[in-house]
PDB file of N, CA and C in Angstrom:
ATOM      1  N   UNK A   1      14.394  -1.868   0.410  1.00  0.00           N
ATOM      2  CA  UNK A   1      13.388  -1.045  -0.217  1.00  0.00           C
ATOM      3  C   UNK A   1      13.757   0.413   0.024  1.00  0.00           C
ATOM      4  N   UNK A   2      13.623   1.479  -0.975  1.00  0.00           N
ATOM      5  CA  UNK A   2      14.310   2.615  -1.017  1.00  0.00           C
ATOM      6  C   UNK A   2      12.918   3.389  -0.382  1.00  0.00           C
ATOM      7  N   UNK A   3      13.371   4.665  -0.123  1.00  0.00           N
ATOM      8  CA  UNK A   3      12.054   5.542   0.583  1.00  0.00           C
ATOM      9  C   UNK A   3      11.040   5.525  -0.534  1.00  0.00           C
ATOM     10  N   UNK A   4      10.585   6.118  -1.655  1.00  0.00           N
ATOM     11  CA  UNK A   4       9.880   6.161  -2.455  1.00  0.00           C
ATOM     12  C   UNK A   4       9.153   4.535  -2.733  1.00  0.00           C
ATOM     13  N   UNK A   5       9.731   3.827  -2.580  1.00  0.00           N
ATOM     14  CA  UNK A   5       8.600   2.380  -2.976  1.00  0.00           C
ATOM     15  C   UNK A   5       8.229   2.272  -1.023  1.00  0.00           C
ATOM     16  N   UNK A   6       9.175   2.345  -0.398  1.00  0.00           N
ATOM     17  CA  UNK A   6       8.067   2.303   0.972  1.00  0.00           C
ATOM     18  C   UNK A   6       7.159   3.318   1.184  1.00  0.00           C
ATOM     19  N   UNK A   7       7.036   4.483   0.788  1.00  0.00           N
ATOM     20  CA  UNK A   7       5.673   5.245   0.314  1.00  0.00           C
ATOM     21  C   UNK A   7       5.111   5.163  -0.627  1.00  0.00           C
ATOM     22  N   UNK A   8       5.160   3.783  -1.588  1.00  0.00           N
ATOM     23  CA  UNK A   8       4.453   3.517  -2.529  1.00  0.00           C
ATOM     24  C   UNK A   8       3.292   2.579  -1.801  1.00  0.00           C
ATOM     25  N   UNK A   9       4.332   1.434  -0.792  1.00  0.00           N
ATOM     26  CA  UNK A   9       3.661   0.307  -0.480  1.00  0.00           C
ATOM     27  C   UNK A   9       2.811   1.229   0.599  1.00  0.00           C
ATOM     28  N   UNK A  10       2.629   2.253   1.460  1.00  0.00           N
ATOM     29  CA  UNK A  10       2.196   2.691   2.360  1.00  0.00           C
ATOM     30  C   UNK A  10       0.982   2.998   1.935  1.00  0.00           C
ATOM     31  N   UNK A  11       1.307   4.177   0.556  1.00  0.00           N
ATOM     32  CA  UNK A  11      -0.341   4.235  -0.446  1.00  0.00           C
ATOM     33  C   UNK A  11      -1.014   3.233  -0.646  1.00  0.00           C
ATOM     34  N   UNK A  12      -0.081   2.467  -1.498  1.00  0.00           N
ATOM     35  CA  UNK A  12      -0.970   0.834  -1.606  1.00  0.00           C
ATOM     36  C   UNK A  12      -2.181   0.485  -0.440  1.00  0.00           C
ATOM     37  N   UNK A  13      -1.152   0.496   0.801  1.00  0.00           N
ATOM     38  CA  UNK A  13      -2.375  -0.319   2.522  1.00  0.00           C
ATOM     39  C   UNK A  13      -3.283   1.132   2.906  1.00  0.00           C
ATOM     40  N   UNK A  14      -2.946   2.219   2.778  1.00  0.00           N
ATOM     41  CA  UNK A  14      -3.233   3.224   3.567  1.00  0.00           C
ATOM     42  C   UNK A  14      -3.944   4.502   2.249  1.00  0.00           C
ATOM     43  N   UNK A  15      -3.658   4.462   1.361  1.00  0.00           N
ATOM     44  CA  UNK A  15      -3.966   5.662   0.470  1.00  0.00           C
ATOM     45  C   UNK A  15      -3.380   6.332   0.299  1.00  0.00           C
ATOM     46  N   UNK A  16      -3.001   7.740  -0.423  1.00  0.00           N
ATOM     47  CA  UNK A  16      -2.458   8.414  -0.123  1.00  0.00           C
ATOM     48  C   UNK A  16      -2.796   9.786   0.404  1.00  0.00           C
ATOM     49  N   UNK A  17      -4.168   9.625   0.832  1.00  0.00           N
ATOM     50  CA  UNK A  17      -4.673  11.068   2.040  1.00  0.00           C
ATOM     51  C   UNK A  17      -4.056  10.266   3.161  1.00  0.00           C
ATOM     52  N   UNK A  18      -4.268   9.157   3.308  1.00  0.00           N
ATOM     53  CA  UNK A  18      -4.213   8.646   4.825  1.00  0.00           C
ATOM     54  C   UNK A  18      -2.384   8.476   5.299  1.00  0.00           C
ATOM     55  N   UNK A  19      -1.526   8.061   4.088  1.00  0.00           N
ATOM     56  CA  UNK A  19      -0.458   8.235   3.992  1.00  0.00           C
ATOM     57  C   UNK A  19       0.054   9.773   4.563  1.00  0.00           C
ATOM     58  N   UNK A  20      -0.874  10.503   3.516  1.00  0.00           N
ATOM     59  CA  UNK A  20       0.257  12.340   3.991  1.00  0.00           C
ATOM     60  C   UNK A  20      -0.300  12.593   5.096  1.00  0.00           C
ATOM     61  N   UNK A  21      -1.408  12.054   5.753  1.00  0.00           N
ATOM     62  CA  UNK A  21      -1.882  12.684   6.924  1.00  0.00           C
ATOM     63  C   UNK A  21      -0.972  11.840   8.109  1.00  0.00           C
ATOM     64  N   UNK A  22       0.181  10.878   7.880  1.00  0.00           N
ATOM     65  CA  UNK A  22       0.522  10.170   8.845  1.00  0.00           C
ATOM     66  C   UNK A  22       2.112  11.085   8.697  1.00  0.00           C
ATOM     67  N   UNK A  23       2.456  11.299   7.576  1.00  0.00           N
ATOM     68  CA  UNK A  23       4.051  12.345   7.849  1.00  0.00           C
ATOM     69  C   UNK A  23       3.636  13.501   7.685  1.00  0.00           C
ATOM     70  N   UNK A  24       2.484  13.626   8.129  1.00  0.00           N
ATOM     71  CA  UNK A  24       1.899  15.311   7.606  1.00  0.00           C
ATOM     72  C   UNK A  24       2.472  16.254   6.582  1.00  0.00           C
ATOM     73  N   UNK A  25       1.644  15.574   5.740  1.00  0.00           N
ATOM     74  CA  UNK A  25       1.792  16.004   4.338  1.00  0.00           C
ATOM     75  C   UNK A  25       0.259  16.274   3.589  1.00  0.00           C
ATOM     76  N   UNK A  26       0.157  16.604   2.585  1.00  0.00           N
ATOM     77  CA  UNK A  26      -1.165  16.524   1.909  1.00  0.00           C
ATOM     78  C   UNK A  26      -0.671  15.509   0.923  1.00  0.00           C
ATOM     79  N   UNK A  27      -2.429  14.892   0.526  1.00  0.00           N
ATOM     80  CA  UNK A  27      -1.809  14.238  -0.758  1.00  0.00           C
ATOM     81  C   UNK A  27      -1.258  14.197  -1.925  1.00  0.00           C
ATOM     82  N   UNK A  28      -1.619  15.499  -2.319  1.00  0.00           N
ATOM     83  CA  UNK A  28      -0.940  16.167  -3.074  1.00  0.00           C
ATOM     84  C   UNK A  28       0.498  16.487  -3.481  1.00  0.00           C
ATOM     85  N   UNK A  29       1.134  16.366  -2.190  1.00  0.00           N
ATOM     86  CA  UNK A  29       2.679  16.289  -2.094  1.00  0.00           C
ATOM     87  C   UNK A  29       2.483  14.978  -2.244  1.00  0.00           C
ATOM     88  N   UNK A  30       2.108  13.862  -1.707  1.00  0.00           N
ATOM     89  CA  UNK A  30       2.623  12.438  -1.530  1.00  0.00           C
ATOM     90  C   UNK A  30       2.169  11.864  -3.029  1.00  0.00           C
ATOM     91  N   UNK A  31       1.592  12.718  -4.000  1.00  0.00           N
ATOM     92  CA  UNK A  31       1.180  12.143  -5.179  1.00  0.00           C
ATOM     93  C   UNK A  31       2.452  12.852  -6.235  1.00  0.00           C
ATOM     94  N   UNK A  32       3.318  13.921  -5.577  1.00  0.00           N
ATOM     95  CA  UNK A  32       3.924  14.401  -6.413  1.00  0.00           C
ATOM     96  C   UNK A  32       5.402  13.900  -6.238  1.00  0.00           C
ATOM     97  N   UNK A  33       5.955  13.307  -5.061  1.00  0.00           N
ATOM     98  CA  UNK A  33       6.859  12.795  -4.621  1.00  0.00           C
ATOM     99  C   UNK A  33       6.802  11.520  -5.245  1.00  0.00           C
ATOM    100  N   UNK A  34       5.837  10.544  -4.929  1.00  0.00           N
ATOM    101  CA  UNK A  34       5.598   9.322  -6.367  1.00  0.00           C
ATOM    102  C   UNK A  34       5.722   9.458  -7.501  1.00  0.00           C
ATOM    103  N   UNK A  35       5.405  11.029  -8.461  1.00  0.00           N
ATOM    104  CA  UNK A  35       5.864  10.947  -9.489  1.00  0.00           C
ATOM    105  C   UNK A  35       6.928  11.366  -9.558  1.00  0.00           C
ATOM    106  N   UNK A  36       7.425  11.450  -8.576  1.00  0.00           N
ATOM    107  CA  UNK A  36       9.382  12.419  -8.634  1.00  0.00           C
ATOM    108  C   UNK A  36       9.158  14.032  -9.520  1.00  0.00           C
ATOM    109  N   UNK A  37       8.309  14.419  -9.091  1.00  0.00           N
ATOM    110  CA  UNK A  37       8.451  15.860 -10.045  1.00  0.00           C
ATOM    111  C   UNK A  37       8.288  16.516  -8.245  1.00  0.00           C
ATOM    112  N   UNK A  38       8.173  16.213  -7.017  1.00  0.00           N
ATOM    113  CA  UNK A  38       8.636  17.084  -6.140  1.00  0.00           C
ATOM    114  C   UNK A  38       9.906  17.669  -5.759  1.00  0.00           C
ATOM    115  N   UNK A  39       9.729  18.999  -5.706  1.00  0.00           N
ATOM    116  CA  UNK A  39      11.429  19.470  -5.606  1.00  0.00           C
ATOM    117  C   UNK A  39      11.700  19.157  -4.098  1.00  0.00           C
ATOM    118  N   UNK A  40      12.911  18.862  -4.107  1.00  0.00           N
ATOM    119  CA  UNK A  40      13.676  18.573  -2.784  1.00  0.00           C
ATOM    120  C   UNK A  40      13.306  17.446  -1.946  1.00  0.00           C
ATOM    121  N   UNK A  41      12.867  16.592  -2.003  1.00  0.00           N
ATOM    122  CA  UNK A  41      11.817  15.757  -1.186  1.00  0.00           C
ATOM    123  C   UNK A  41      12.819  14.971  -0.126  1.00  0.00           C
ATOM    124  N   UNK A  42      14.300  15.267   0.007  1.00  0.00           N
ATOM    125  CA  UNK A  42      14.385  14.399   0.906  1.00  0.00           C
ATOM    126  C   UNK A  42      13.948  14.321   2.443  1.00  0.00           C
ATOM    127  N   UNK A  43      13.354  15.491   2.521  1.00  0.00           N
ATOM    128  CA  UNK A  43      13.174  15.526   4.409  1.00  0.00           C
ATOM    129  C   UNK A  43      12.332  14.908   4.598  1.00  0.00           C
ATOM    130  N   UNK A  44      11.402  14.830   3.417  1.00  0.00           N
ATOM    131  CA  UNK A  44      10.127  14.062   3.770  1.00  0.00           C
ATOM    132  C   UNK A  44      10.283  13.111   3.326  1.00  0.00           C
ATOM    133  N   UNK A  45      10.919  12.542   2.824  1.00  0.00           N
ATOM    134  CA  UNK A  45      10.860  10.987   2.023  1.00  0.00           C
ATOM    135  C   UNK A  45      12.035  10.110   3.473  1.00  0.00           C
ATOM    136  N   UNK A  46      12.762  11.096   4.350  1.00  0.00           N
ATOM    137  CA  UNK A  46      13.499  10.588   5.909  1.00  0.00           C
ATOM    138  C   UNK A  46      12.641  10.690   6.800  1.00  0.00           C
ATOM    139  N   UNK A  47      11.360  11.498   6.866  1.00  0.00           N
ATOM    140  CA  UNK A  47      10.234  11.210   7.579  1.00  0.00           C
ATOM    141  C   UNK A  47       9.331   9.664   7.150  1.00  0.00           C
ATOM    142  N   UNK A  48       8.946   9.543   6.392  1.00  0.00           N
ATOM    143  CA  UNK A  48       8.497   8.614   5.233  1.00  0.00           C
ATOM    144  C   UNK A  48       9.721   6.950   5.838  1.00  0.00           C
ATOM    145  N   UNK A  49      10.782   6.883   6.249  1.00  0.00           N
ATOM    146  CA  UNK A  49      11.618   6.423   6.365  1.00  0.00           C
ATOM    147  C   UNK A  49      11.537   5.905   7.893  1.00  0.00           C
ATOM    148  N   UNK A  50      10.852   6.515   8.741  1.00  0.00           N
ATOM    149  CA  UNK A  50      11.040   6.694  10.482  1.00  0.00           C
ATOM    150  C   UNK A  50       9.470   6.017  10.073  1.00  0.00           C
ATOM    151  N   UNK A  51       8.580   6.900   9.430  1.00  0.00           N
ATOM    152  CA  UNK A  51       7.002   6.639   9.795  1.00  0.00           C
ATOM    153  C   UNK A  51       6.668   5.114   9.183  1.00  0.00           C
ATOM    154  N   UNK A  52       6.949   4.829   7.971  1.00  0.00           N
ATOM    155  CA  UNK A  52       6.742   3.369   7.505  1.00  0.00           C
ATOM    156  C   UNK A  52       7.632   2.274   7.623  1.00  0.00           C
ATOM    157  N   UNK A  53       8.359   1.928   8.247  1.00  0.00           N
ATOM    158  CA  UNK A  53       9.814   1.245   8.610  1.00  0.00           C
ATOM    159  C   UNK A  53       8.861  -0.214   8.737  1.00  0.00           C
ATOM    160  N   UNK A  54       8.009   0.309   9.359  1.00  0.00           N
ATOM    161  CA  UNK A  54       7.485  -1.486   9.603  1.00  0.00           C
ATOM    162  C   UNK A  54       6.816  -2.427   8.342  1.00  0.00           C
ATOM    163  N   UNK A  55       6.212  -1.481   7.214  1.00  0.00           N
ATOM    164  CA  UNK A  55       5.983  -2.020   5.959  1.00  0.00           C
ATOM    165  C   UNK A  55       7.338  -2.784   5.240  1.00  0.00           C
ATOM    166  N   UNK A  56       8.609  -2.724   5.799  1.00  0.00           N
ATOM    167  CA  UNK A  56       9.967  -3.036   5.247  1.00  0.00           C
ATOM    168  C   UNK A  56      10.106  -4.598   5.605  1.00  0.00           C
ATOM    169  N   UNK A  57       8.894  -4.898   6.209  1.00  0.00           N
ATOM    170  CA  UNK A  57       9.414  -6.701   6.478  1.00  0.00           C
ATOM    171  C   UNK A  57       7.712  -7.127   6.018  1.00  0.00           C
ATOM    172  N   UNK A  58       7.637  -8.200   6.725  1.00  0.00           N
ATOM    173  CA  UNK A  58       6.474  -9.266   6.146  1.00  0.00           C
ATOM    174  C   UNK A  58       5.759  -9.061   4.660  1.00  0.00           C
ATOM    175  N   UNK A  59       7.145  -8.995   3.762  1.00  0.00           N
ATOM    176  CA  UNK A  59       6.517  -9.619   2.225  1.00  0.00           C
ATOM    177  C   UNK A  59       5.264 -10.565   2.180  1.00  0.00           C
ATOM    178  N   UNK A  60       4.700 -10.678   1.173  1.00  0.00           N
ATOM    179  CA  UNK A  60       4.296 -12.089   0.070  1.00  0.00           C
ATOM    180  C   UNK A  60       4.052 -11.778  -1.337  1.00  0.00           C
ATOM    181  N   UNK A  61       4.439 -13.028  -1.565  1.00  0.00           N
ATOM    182  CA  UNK A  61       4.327 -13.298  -2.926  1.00  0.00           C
ATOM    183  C   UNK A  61       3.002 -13.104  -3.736  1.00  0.00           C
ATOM    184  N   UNK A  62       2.318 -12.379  -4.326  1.00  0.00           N
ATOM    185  CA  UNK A  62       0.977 -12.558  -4.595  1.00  0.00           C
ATOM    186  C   UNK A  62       1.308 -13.237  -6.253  1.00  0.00           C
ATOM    187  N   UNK A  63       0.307 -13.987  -6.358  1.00  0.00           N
ATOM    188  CA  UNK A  63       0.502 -14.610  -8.198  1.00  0.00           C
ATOM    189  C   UNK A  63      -0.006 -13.441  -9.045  1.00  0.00           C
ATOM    190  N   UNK A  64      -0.669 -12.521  -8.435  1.00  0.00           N
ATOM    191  CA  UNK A  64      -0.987 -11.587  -9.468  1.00  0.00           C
ATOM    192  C   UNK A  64      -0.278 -10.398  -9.078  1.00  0.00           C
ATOM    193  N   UNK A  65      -0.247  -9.530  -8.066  1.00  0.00           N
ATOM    194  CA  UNK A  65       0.054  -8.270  -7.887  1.00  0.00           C
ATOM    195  C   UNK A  65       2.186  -8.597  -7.455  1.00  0.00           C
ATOM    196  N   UNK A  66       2.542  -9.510  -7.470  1.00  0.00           N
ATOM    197  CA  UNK A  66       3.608 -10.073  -6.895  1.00  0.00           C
ATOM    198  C   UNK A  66       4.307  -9.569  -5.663  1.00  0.00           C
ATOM    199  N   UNK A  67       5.053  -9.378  -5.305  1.00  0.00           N
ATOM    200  CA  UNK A  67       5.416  -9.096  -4.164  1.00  0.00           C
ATOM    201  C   UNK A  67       5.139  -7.848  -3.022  1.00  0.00           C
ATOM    202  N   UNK A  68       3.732  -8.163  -2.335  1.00  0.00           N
ATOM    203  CA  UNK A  68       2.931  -7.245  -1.765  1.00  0.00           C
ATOM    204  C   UNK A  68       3.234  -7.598   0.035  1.00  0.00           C
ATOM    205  N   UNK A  69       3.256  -6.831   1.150  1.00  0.00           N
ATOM    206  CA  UNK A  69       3.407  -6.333   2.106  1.00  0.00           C
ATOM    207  C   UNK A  69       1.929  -7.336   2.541  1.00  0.00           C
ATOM    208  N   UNK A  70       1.861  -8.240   3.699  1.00  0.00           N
ATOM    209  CA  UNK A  70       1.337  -9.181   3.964  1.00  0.00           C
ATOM    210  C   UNK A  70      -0.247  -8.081   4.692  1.00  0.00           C
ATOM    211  N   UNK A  71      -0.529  -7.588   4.948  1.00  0.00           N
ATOM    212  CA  UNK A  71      -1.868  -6.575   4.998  1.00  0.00           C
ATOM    213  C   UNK A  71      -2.359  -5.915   3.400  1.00  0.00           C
ATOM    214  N   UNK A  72      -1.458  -5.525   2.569  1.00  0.00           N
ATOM    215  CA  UNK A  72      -1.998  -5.773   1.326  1.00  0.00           C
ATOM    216  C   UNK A  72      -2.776  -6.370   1.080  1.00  0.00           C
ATOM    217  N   UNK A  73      -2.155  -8.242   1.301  1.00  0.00           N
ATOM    218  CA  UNK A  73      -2.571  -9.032   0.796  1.00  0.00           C
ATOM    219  C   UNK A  73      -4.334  -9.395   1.708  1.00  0.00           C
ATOM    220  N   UNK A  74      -3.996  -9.490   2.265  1.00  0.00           N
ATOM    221  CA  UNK A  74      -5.521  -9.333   3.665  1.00  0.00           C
ATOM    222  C   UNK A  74      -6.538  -7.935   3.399  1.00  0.00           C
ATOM    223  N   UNK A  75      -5.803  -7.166   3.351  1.00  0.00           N
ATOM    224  CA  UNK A  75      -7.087  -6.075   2.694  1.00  0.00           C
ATOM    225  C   UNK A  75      -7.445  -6.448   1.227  1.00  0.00           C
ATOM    226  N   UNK A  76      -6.749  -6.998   0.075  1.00  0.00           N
ATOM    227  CA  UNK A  76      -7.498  -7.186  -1.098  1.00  0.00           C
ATOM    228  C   UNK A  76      -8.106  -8.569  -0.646  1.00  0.00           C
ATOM    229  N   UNK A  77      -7.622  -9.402   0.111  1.00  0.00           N
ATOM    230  CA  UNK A  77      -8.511 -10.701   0.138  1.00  0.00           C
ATOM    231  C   UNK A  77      -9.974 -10.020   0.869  1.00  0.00           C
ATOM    232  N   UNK A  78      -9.778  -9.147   1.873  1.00  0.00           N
ATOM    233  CA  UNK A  78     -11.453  -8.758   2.795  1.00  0.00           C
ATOM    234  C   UNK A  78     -12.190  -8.129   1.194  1.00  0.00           C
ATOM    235  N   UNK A  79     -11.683  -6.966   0.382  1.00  0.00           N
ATOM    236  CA  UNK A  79     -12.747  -6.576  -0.496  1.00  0.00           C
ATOM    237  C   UNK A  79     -13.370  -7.465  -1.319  1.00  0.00           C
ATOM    238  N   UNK A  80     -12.479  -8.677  -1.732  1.00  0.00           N
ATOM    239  CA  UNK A  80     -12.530  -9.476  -2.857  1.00  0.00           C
ATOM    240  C   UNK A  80     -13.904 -10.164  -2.230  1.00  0.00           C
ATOM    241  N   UNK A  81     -13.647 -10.692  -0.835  1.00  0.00           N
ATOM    242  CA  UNK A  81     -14.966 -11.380   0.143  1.00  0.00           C
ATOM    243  C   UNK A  81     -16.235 -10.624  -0.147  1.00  0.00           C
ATOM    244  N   UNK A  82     -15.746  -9.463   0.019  1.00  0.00           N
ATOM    245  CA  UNK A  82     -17.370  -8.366  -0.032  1.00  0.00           C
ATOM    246  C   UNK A  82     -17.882  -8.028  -1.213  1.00  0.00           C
ATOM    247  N   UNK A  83     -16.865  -8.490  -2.409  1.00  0.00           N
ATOM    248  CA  UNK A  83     -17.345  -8.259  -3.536  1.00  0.00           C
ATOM    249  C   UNK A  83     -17.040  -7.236  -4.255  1.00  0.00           C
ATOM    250  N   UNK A  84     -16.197  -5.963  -3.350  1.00  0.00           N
ATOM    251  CA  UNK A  84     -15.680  -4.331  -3.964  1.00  0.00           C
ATOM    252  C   UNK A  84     -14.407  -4.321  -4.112  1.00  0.00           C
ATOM    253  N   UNK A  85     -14.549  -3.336  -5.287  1.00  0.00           N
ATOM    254  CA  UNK A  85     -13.538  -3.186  -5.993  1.00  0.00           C
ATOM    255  C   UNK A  85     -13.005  -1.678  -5.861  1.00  0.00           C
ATOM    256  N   UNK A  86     -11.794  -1.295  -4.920  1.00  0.00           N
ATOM    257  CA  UNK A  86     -11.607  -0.030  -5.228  1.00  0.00           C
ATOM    258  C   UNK A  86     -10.780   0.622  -6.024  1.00  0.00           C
ATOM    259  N   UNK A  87     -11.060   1.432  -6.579  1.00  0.00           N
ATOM    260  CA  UNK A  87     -10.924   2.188  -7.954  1.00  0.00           C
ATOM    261  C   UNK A  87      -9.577   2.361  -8.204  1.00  0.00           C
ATOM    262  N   UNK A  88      -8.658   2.271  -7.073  1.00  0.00           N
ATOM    263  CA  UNK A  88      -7.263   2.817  -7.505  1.00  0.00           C
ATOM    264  C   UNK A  88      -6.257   1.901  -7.350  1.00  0.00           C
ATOM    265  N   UNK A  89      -7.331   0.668  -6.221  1.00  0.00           N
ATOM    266  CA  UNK A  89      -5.715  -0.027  -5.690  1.00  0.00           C
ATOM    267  C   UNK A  89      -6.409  -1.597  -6.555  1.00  0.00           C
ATOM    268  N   UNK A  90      -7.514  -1.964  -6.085  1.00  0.00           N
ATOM    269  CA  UNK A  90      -8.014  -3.313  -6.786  1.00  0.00           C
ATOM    270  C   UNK A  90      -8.760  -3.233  -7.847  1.00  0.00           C
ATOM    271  N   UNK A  91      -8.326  -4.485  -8.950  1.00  0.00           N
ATOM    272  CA  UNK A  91      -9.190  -4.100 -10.185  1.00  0.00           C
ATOM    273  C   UNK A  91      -9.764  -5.414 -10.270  1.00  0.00           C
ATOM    274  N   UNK A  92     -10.401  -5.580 -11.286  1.00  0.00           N
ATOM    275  CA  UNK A  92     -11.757  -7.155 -11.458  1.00  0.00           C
ATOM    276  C   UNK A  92     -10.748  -7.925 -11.710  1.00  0.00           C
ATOM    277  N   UNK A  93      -9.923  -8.079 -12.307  1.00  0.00           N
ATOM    278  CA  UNK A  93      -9.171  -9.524 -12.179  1.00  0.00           C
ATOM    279  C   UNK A  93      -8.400 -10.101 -11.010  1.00  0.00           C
ATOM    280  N   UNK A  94      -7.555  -9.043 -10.171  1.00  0.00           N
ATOM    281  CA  UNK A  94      -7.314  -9.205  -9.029  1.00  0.00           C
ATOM    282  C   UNK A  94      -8.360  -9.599  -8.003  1.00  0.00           C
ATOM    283  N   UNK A  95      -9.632  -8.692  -7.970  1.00  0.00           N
ATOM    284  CA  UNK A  95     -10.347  -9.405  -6.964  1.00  0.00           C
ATOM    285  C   UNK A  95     -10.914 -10.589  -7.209  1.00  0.00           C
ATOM    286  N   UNK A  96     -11.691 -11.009  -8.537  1.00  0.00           N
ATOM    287  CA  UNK A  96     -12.158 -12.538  -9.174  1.00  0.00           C
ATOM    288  C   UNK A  96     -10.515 -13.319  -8.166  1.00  0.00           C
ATOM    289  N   UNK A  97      -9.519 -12.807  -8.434  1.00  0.00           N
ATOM    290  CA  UNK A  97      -7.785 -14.178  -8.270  1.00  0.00           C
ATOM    291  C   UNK A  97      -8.262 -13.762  -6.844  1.00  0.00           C
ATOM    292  N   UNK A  98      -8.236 -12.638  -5.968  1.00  0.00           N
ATOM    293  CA  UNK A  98      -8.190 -12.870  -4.654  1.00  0.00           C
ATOM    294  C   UNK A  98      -9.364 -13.767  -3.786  1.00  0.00           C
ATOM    295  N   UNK A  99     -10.598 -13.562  -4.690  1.00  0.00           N
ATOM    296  CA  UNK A  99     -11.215 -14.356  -4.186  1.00  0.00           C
ATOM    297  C   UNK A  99     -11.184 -15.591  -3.792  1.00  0.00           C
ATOM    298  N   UNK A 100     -10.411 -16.654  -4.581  1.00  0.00           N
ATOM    299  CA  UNK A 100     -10.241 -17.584  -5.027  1.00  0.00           C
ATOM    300  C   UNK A 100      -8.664 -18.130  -4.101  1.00  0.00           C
ATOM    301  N   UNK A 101      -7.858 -17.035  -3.981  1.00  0.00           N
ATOM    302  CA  UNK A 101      -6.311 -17.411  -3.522  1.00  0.00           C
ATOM    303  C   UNK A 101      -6.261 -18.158  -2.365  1.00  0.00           C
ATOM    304  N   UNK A 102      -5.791 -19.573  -2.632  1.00  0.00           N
ATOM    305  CA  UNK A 102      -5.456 -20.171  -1.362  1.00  0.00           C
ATOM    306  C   UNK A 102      -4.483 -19.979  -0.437  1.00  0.00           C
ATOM    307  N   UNK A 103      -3.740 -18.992  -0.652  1.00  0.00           N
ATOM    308  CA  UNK A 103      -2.473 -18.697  -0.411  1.00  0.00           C
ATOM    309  C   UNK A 103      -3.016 -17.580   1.006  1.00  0.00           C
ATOM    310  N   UNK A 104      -4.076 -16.640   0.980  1.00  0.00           N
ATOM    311  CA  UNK A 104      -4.514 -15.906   2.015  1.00  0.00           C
ATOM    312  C   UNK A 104      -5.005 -16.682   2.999  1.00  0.00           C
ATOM    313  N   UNK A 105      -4.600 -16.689   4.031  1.00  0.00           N
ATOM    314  CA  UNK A 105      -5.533 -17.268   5.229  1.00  0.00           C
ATOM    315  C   UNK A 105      -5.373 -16.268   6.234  1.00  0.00           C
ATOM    316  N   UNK A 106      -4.930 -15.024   6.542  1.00  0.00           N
ATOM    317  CA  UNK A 106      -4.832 -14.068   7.181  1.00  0.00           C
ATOM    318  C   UNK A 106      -6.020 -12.854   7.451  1.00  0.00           C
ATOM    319  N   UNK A 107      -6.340 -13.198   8.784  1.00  0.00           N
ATOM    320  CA  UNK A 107      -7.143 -12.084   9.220  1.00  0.00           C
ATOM    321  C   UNK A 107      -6.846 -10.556   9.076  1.00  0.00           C
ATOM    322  N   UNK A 108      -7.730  -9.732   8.480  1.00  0.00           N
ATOM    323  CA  UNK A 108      -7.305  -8.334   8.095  1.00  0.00           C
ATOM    324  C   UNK A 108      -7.522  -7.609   9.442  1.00  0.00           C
ATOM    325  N   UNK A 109      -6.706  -6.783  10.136  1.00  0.00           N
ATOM    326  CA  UNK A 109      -6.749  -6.095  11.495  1.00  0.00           C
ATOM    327  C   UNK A 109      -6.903  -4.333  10.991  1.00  0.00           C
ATOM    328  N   UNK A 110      -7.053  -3.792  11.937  1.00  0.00           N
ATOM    329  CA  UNK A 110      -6.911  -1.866  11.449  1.00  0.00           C
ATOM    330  C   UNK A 110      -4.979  -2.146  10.623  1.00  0.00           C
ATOM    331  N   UNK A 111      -4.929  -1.185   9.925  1.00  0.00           N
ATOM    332  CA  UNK A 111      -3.609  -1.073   9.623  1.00  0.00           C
ATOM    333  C   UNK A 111      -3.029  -0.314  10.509  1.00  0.00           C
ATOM    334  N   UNK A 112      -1.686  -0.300  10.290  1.00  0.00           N
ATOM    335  CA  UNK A 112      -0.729   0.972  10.871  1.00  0.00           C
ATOM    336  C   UNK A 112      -0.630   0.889  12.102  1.00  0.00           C
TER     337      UNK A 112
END
């Protein structure tokens, strides 16, 4: 996984305020580095590299969102439980499938 999708998957579990506040960044940079219109980004995308290293293992397969970072999958299964849907990362068809996925049996812990 290249730096830019491991600060994709990081937004995904974490957001991306909670993301730039972990390589101290604003989100603003970490929203502009995702769209690649940041100039120069490699120092921070080798910070980005040191800070999320551990999102680089425990895949799964999801049938809908497909290959998601195994706390992904545990944070959309906890909202799907509670019934919420958040606006950027889960949408109504994903949570209706997460509700339902037999494939989650994983307790959701703090991230990071």
């Amino acid at each position: 996984m290249n730096s830019l999708e491991l600060l994709s998957r990081a937004c995904d579990l974490l957001g991306q305020r909670e993301a730039g506040k972990r390589i101290g960044k604003s989100a603003t940079t970490v929203n502009q580095i995702l769209k690649e219109i940041y100039p120069k980004p490699e120092k921070i995308l080798h910070i980005v590299d040191e800070t999320f290293a551990y999102l680089n293992s425990s895949e799964v397969q999801c049938p809908v969102l497909g290959e998601i970072h195994a706390k992904v999958c545990g944070r959309y299964a906890q909202w799907a439980a509670e019934g919420r849907v958040h606006q950027e990362r889960l949408y109504m068809d994903v949570r209706g499938h997460c509700a339902a996925c037999e494939f989650n049996t994983m307790e959701v812990k703090e991230c990071g």
